[in-house]
Structure formats: structure tokens, C-alpha cells
N, C-alpha and C. Protein backbone atom coordinates (compact mmCIF):
# COMPACT_ATOMS: atom_id res chain seq x y z
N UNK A 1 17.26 -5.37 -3.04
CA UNK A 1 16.34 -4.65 -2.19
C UNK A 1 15.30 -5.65 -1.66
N UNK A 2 14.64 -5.59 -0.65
CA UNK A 2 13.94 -6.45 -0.08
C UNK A 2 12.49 -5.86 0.50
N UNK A 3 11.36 -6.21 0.72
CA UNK A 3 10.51 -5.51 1.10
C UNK A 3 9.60 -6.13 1.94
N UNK A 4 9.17 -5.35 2.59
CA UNK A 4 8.00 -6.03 3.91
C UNK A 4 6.76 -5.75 3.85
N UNK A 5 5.68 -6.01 3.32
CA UNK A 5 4.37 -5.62 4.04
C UNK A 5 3.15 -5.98 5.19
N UNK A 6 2.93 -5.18 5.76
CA UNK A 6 1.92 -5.52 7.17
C UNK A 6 0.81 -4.62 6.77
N UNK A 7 -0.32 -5.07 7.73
CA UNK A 7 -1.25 -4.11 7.84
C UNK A 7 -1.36 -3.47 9.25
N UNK A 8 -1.68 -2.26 9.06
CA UNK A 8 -1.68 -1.18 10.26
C UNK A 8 -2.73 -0.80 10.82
N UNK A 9 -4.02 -1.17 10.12
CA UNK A 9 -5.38 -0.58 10.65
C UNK A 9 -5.71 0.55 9.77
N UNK A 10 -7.10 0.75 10.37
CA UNK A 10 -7.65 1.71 9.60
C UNK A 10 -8.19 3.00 10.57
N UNK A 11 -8.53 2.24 11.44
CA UNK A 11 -8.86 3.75 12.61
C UNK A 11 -8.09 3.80 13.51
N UNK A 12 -7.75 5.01 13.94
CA UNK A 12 -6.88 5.54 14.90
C UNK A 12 -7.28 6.91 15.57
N UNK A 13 -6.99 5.99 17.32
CA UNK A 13 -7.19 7.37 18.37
C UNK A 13 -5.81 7.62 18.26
N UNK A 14 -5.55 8.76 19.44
CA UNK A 14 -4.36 9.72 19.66
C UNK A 14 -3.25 8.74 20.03
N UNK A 15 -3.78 7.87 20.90
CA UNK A 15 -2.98 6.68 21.38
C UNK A 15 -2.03 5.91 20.28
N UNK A 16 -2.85 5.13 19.39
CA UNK A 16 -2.95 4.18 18.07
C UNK A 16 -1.94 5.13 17.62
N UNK A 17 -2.08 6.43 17.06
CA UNK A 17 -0.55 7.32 16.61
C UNK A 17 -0.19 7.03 17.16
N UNK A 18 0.74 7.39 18.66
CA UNK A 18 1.57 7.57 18.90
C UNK A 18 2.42 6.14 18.57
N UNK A 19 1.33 4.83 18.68
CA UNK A 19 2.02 3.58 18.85
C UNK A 19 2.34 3.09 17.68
N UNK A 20 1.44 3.71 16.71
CA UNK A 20 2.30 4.00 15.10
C UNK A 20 3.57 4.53 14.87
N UNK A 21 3.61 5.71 15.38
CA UNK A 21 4.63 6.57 15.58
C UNK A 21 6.08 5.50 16.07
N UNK A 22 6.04 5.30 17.32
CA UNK A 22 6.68 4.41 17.87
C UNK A 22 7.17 2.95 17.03
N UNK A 23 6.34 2.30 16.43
CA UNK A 23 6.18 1.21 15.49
C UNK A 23 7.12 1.52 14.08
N UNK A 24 7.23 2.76 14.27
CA UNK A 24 7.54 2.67 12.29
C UNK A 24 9.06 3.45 12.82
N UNK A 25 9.58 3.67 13.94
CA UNK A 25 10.85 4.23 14.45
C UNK A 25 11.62 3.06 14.64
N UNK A 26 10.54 2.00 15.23
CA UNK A 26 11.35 0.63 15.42
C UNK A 26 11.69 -0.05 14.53
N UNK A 27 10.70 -0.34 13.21
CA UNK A 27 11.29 -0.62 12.16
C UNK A 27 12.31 0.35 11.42
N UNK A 28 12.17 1.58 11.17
CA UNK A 28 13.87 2.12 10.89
C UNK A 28 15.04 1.95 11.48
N UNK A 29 14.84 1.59 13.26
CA UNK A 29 15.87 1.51 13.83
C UNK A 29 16.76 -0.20 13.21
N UNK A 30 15.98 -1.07 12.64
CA UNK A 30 15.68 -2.44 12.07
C UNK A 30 16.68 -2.30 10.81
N UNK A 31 16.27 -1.35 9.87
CA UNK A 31 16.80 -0.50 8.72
C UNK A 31 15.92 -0.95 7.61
N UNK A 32 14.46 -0.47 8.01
CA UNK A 32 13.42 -0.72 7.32
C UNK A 32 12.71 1.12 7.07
N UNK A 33 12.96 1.23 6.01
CA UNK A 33 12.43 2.60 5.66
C UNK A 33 11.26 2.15 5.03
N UNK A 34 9.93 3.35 5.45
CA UNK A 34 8.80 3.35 4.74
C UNK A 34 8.53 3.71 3.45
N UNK A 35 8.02 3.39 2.39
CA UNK A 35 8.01 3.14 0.92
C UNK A 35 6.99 4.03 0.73
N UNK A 36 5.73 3.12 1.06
CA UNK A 36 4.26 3.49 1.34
C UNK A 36 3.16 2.99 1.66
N UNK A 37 2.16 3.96 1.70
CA UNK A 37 0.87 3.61 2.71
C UNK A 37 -0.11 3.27 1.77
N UNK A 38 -1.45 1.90 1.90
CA UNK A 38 -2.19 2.25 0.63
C UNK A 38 -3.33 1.69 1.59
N UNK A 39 -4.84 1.73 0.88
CA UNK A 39 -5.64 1.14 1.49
C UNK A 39 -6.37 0.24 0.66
N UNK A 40 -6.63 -1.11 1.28
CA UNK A 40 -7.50 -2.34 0.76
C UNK A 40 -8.51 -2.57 1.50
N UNK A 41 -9.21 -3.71 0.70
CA UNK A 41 -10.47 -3.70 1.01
C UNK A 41 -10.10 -5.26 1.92
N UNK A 42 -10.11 -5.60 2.94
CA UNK A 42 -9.30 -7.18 3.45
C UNK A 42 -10.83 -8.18 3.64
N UNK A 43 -10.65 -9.18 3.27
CA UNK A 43 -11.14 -10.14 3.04
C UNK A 43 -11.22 -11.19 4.36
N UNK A 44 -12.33 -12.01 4.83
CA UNK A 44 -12.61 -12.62 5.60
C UNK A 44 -12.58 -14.20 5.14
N UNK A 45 -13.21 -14.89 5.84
CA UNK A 45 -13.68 -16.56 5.65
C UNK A 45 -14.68 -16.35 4.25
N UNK A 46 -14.43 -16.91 3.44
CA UNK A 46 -15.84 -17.07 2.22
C UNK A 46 -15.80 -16.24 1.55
N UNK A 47 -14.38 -14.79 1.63
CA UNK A 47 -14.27 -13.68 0.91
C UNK A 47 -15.39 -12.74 1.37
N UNK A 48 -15.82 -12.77 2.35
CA UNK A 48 -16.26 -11.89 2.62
C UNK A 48 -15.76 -10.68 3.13
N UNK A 49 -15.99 -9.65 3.03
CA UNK A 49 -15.50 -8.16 3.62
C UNK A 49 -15.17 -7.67 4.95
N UNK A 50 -14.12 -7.71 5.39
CA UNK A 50 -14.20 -7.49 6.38
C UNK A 50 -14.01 -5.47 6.94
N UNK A 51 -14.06 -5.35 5.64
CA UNK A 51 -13.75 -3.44 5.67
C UNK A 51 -12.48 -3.20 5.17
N UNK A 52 -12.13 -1.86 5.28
CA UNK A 52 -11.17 -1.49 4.46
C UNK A 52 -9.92 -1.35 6.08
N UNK A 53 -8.87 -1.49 4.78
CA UNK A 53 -7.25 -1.25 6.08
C UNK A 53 -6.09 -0.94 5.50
N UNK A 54 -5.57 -0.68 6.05
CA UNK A 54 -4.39 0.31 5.42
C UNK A 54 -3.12 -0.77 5.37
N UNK A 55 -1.85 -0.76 4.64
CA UNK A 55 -1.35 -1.70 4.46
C UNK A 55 0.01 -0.69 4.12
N UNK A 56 1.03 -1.06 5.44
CA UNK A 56 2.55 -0.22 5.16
C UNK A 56 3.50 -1.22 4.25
N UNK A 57 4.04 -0.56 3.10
CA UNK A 57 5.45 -0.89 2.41
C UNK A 57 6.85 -0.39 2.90
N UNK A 58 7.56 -1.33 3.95
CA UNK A 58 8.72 -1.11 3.96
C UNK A 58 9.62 -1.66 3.11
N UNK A 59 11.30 -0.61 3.02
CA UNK A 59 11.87 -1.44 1.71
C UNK A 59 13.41 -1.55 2.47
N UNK A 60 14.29 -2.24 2.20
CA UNK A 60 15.41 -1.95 3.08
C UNK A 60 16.88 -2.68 1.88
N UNK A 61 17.59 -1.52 1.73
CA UNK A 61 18.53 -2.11 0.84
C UNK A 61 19.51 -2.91 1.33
């Protein structure tokens, strides 16, 4: 099994869905199924904070 992770953001207009939407069809079409969604806190220069973001697990056998 093999697995992918990206980050996706944390805020989203109506738009941002749909291009989510769109985004996570393209990776199945790939043969990347979604696992899951989690949220971190992502880190900058010096460890500093840059806010929180959401982070997709795809897995693909």
C-alpha cells in the first residue's frame, strides 16, 4: 500500500469546494482514494506558526 500526503488549506469559499471537489476526483481518477482529513498546526522559518491547515491522506493499493 502506498500513501500520499498534501495539505489542502484551511479556509474555504464556495469556489475552494468545488476545486476541492474537483481535486480529490482527480486524484481517484489517479487511483488514489481518500484515507483522511486531519488538522495541524504548520510551521514557518524559526518554527514559527504559521496557523492551522488541514492535511489529506491518500492511500492507493
Amino acid at each position: 500500500m502506498q500513501y500520499k500526503v498534501e495539505t489542502i488549506g484551511a479556509a474555504f469559499s464556495d469556489k475552494a469546494i468545488n476545486e476541492l471537489s474537483n481535486h480529490l476526483t482527480a486524484r481517484s481518477v489517479d487511483g488514489w482514494e481518500l484515507h483522511t482529513v486531519f488538522s495541524v498546526e504548520k510551521k514557518g522559518c524559526f518554527g514559527i506558526s504559521e496557523g492551522q491547515t488541514y492535511l489529506a491522506v491518500y492511500r492507493k493499493q
